[in-house]
Protein backbone atom coordinates (compact mmCIF):
# COMPACT_ATOMS: atom_id res chain seq x y z
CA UNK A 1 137.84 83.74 126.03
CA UNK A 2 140.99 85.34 126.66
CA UNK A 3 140.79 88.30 124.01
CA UNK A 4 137.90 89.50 126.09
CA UNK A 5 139.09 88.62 129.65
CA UNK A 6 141.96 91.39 131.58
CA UNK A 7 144.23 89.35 133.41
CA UNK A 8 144.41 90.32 136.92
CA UNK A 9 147.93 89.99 139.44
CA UNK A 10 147.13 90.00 142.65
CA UNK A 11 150.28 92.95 143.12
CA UNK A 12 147.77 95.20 141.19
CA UNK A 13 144.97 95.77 143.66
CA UNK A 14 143.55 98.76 142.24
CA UNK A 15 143.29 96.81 138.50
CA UNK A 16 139.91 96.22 137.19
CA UNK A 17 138.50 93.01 135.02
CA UNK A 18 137.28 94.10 131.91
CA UNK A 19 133.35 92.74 131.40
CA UNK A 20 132.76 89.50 129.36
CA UNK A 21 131.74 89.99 125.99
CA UNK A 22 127.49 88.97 125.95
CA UNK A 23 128.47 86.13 123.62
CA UNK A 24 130.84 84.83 125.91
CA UNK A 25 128.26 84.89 128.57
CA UNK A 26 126.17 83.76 126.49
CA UNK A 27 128.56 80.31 125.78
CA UNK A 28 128.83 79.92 129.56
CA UNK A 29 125.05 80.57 130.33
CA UNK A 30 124.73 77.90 127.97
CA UNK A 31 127.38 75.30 128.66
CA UNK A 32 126.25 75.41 132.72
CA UNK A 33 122.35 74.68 131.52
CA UNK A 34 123.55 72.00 129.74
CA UNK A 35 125.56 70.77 132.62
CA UNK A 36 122.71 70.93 134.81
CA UNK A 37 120.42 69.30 132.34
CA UNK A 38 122.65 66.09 132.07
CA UNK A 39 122.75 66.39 135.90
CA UNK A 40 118.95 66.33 135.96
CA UNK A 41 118.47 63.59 133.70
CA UNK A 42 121.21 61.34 134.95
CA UNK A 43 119.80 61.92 138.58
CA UNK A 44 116.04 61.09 136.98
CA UNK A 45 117.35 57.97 135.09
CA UNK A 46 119.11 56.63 138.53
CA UNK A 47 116.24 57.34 140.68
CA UNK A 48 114.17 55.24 138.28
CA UNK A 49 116.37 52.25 138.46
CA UNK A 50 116.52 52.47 141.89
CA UNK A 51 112.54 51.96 141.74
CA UNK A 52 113.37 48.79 139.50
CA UNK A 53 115.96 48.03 141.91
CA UNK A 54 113.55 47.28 145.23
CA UNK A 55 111.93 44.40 143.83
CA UNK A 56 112.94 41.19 144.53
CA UNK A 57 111.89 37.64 144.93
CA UNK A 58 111.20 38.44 148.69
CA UNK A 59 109.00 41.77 147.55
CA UNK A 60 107.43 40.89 144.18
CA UNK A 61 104.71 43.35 144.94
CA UNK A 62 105.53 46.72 146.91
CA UNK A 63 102.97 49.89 147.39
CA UNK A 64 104.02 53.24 146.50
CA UNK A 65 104.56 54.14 150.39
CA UNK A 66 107.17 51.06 150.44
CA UNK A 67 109.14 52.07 147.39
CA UNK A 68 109.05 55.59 148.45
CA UNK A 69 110.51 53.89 151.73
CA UNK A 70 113.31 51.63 149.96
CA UNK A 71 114.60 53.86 147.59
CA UNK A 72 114.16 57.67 150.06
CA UNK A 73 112.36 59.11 147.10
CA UNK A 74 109.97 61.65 148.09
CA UNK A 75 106.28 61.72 147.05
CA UNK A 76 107.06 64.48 144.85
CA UNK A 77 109.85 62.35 143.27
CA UNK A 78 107.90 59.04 143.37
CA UNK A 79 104.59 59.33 141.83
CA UNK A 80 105.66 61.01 138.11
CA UNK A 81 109.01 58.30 137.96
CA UNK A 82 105.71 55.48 138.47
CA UNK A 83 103.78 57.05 136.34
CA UNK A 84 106.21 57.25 133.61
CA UNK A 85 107.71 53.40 134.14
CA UNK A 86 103.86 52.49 134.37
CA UNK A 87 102.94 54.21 130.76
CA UNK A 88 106.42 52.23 129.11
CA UNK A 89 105.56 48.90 130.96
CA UNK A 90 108.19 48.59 133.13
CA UNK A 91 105.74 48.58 136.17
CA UNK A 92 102.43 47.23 136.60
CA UNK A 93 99.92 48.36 138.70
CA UNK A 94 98.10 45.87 140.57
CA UNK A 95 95.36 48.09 142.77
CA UNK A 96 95.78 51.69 143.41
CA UNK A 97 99.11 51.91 144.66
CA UNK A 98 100.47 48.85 145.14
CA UNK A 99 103.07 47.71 141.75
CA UNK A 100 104.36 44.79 140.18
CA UNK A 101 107.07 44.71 137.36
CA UNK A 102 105.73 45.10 133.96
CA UNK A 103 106.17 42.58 131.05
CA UNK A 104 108.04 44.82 129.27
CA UNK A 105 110.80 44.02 131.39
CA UNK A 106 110.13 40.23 130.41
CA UNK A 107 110.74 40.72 126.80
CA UNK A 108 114.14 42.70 127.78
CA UNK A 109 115.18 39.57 129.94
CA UNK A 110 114.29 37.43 126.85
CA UNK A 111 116.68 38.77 124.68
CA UNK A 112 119.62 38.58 126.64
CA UNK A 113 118.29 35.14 127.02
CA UNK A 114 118.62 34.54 123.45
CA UNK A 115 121.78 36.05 123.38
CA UNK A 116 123.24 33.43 125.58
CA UNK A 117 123.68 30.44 123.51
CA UNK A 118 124.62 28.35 126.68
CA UNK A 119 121.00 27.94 127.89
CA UNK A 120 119.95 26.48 124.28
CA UNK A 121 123.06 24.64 124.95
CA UNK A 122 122.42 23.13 128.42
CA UNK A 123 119.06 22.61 127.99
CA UNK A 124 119.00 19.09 126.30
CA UNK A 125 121.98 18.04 129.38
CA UNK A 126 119.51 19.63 132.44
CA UNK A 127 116.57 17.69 130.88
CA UNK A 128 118.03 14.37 130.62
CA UNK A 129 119.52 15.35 134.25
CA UNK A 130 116.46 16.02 135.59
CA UNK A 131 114.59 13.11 133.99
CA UNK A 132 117.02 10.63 134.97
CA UNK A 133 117.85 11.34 138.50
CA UNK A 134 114.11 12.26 139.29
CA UNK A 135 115.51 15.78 140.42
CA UNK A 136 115.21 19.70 139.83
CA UNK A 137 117.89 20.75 137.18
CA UNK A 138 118.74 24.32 137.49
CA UNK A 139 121.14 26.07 134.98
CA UNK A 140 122.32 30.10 135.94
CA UNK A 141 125.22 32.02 136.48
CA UNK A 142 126.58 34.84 138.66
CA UNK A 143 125.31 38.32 138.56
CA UNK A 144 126.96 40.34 141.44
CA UNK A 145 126.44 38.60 145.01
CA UNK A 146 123.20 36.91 143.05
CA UNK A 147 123.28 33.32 141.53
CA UNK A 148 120.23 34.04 138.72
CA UNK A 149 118.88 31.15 137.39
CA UNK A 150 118.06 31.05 133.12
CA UNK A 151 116.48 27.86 132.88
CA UNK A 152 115.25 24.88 135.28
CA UNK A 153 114.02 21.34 134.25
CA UNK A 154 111.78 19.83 137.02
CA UNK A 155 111.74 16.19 137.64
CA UNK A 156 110.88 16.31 141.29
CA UNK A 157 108.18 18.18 142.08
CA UNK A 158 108.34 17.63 146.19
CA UNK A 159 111.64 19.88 146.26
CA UNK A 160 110.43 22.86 144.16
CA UNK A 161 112.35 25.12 145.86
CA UNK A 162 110.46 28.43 143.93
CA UNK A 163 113.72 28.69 141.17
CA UNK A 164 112.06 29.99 138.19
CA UNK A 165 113.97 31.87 135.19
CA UNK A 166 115.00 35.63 136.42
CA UNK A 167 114.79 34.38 140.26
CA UNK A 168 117.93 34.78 142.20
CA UNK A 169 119.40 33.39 145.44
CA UNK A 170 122.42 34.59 147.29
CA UNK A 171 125.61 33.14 146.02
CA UNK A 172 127.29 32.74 149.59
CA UNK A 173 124.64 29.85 150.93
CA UNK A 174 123.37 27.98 147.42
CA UNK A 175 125.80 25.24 145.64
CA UNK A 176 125.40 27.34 142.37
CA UNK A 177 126.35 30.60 143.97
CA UNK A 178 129.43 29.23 145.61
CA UNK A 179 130.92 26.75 142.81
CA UNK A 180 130.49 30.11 140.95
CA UNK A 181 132.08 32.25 143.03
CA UNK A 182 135.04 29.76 143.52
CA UNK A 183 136.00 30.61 139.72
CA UNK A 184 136.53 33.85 140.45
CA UNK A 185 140.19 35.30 141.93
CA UNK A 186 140.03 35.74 145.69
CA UNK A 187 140.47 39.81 145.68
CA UNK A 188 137.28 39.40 143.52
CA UNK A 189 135.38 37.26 145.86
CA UNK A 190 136.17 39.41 148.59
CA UNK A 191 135.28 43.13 146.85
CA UNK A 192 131.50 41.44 146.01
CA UNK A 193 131.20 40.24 149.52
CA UNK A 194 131.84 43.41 150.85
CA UNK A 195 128.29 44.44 149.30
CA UNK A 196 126.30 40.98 151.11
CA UNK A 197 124.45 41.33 154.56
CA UNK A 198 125.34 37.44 155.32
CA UNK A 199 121.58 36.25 156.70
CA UNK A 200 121.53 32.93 158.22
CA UNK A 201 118.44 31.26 156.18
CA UNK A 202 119.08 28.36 158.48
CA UNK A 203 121.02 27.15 160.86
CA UNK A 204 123.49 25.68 158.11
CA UNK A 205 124.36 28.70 156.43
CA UNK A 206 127.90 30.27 156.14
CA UNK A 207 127.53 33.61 157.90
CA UNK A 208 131.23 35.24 157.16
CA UNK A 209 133.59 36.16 154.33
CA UNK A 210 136.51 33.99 155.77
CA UNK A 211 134.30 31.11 156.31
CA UNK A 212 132.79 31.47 152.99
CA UNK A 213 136.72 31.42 151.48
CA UNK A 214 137.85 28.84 152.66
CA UNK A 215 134.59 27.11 151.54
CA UNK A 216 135.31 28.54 147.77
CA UNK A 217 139.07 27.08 147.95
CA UNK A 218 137.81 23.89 148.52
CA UNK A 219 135.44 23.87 146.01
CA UNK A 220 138.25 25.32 143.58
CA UNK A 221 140.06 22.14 144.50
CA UNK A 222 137.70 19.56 144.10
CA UNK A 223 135.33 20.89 140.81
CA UNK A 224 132.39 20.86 142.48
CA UNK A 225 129.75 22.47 145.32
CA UNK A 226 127.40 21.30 148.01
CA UNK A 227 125.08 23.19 150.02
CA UNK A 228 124.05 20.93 152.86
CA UNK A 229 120.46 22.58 154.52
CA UNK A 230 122.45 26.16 153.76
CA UNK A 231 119.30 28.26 152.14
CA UNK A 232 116.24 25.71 152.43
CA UNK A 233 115.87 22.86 155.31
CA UNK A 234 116.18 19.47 154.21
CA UNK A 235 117.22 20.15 150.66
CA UNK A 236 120.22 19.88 149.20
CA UNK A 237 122.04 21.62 146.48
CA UNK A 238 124.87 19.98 144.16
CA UNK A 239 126.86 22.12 141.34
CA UNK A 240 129.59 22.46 139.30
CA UNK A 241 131.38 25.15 136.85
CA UNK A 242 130.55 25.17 133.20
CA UNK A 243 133.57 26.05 130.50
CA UNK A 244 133.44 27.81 127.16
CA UNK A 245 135.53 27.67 124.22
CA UNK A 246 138.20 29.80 126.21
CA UNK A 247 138.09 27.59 129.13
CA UNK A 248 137.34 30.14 131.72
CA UNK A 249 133.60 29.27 133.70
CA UNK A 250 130.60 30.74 132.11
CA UNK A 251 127.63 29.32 134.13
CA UNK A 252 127.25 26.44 136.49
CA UNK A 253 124.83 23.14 136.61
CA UNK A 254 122.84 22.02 140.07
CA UNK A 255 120.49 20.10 140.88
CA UNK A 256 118.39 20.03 144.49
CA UNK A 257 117.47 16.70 146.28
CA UNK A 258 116.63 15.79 150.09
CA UNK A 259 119.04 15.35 152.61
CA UNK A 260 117.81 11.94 153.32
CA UNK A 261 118.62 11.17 149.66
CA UNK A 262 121.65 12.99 149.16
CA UNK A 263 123.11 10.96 152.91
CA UNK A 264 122.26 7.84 150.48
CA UNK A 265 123.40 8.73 146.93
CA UNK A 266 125.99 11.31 146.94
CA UNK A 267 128.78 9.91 145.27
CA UNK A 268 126.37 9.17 142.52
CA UNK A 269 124.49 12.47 142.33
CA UNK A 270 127.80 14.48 142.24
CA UNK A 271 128.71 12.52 139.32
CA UNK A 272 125.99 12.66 137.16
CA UNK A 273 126.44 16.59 137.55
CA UNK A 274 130.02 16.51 136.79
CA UNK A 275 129.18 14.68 133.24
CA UNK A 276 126.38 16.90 132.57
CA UNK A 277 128.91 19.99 133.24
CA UNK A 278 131.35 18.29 131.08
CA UNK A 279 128.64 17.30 128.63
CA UNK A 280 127.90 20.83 127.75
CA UNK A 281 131.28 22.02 128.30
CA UNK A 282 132.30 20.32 125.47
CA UNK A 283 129.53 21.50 123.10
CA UNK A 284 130.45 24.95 123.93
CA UNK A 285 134.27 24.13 123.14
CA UNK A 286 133.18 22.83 119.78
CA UNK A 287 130.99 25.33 118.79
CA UNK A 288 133.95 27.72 120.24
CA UNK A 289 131.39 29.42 121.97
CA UNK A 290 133.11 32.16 124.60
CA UNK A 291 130.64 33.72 127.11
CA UNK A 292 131.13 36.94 129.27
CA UNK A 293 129.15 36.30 131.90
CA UNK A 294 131.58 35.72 134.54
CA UNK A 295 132.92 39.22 134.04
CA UNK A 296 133.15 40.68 137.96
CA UNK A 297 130.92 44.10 137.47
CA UNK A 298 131.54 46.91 140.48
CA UNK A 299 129.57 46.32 143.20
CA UNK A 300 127.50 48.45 145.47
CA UNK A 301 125.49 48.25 148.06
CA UNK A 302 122.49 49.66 145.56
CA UNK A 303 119.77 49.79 148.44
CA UNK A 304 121.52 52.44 150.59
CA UNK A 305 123.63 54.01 148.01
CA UNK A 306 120.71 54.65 145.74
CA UNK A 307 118.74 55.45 148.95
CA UNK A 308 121.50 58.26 150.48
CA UNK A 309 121.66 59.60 146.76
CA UNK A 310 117.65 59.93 146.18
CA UNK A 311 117.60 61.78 149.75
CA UNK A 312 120.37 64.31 148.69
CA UNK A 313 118.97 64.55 145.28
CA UNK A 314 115.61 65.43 146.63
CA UNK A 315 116.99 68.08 149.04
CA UNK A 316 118.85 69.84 146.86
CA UNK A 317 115.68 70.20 144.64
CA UNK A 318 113.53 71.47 147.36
């Protein structure tokens, strides 16, 4: 561009620019459609997830009016982004405008799930857990603020708590969510508590990022977790840190039992969950099996960023 381009001083007032050649205008023209195209897609493809994004245990089923709600999307946004996750089967529709996530989404979950050799690992461990102890065997790891559980072996069906595989409960007041957390370096605890609104789901439950700290330090120090009453009345969570081949966590072990039970057997209890942790442990050492999925990611409060994005994006549209 600068054969066809005059350079101008600002001591030479009365100077004059010399007009772009039309294929350099052209290039420009070109290169700022393209910018505005990636702009537009990007903003289409975030808007989308942030759809995805609103569902939840807690709001398995939401109407159009609710996501447009959740996410600030207007009508105009909305209803094509539906339609289009809809026609791929990453929504479902259940009635006229109420949605569900699709089952396409299922058989994306399924193969990370077969990508992470620890489940097929810790399955035979959780089952003779479960079987043995007459308890609820969960196996997950962390994913943000989230503890998601991959796999659960019932052997106690009066303290079904609702953990399925894909369900997720908030690290900061479940024994799986905390014993995972307390693997992680403090700066990095801190940076993905800064994106939790602490809810008190009972009277038990650790309500502040100090609190929940010093709770993590102690866990750090003696190997294992307990959340007493902290996300369900009555029950009571037990879990400690799995180790891969590298020796760093990769996923944790619980199981869930009464209070009345756990006031009786807790020495016990934690025990057996230590040996199943180090059962598997081992297996993944010997197989020299390293896992990534205690990798901190950025967080972000994704309800009200995506929400004060959609808004903007949607006003600078209309």
């Amino acid at each position: 561009m600068n054969d066809h381009v005059v350079c101008v001083h600002r001591a030479s007032p009365d100077a004059r620019i010399a007009p772009l050649k039309s294929d350099s205008l052209s290039a420009i023209i070109d290169t700022m459609s393209h910018i505005a195209e990636n702009r537009r897609v990007n903003s289409s493809v975030l808007k989308a997830l942030s759809i995805l994004d609103a569902f939840g245990p807690e709001r398995n089923q939401l109407s159009a009016s609710e996501l447009g709600e959740l996410t600030g999307l207007t009508r105009g946004s909305l209803y094509p982004i539906l339609y289009a996750l809809e026609d791929r089967g990453y929504l479902r529709r259940l009635s006229r405008s109420r949605y569900a996530v699709g089952f396409r989404l299922v058989e994306l979950a399924n193969l990370v799930l077969r990508e992470l050799d620890i489940e097929k690992s810790a399955r035979p461990s959780l089952r003779k857990l479960a079987s043995e102890l007459d308890v609820n065997a969960h196996l997950g790891i962390l994913n943000g603020a989230s503890a998601l559980h991959l796999h659960r072996e019932v052997g106690a069906e009066a303290v079904v708590v609702g953990e399925i595989v894909g369900w997720q409960a908030p690290a900061y007041c479940t024994a799986m969510g905390k014993v995972l957390l307390a693997q992680l370096p403090e700066d990095d605890q801190r940076r993905i508590m800064t994106s939790v609104r602490f809810e008190p789901r009972t009277a038990h439950t650790i309500t502040e990022t100090e609190a929940l700290i010093r709770e993590t330090r102690r866990i750090a120090a003696c190997g294992h977790a307990v959340s007493l009453e902290e996300y369900h009345e009555g029950i009571v969570g037990i879990a400690a840190a799995v180790h891969d081949a590298s020796g760093d966590a990769c996923c944790a072990i619980s199981i869930s039992v009464t209070r009345p039970r756990y006031d009786r057997e807790a020495d016990a209890l934690v025990d057996a969950v230590r040996k199943a942790v180090e059962t598997v442990s081992e297996q993944l050492r010997n197989r020299g099996l390293v896992a990534t999925t205690m990798r901190p990611r950025p967080m972000h409060s994704r309800k009200s960023e995506s929400h004060r994005k959609n808004k903007e994006d949607d006003r600078h549209a209309t």
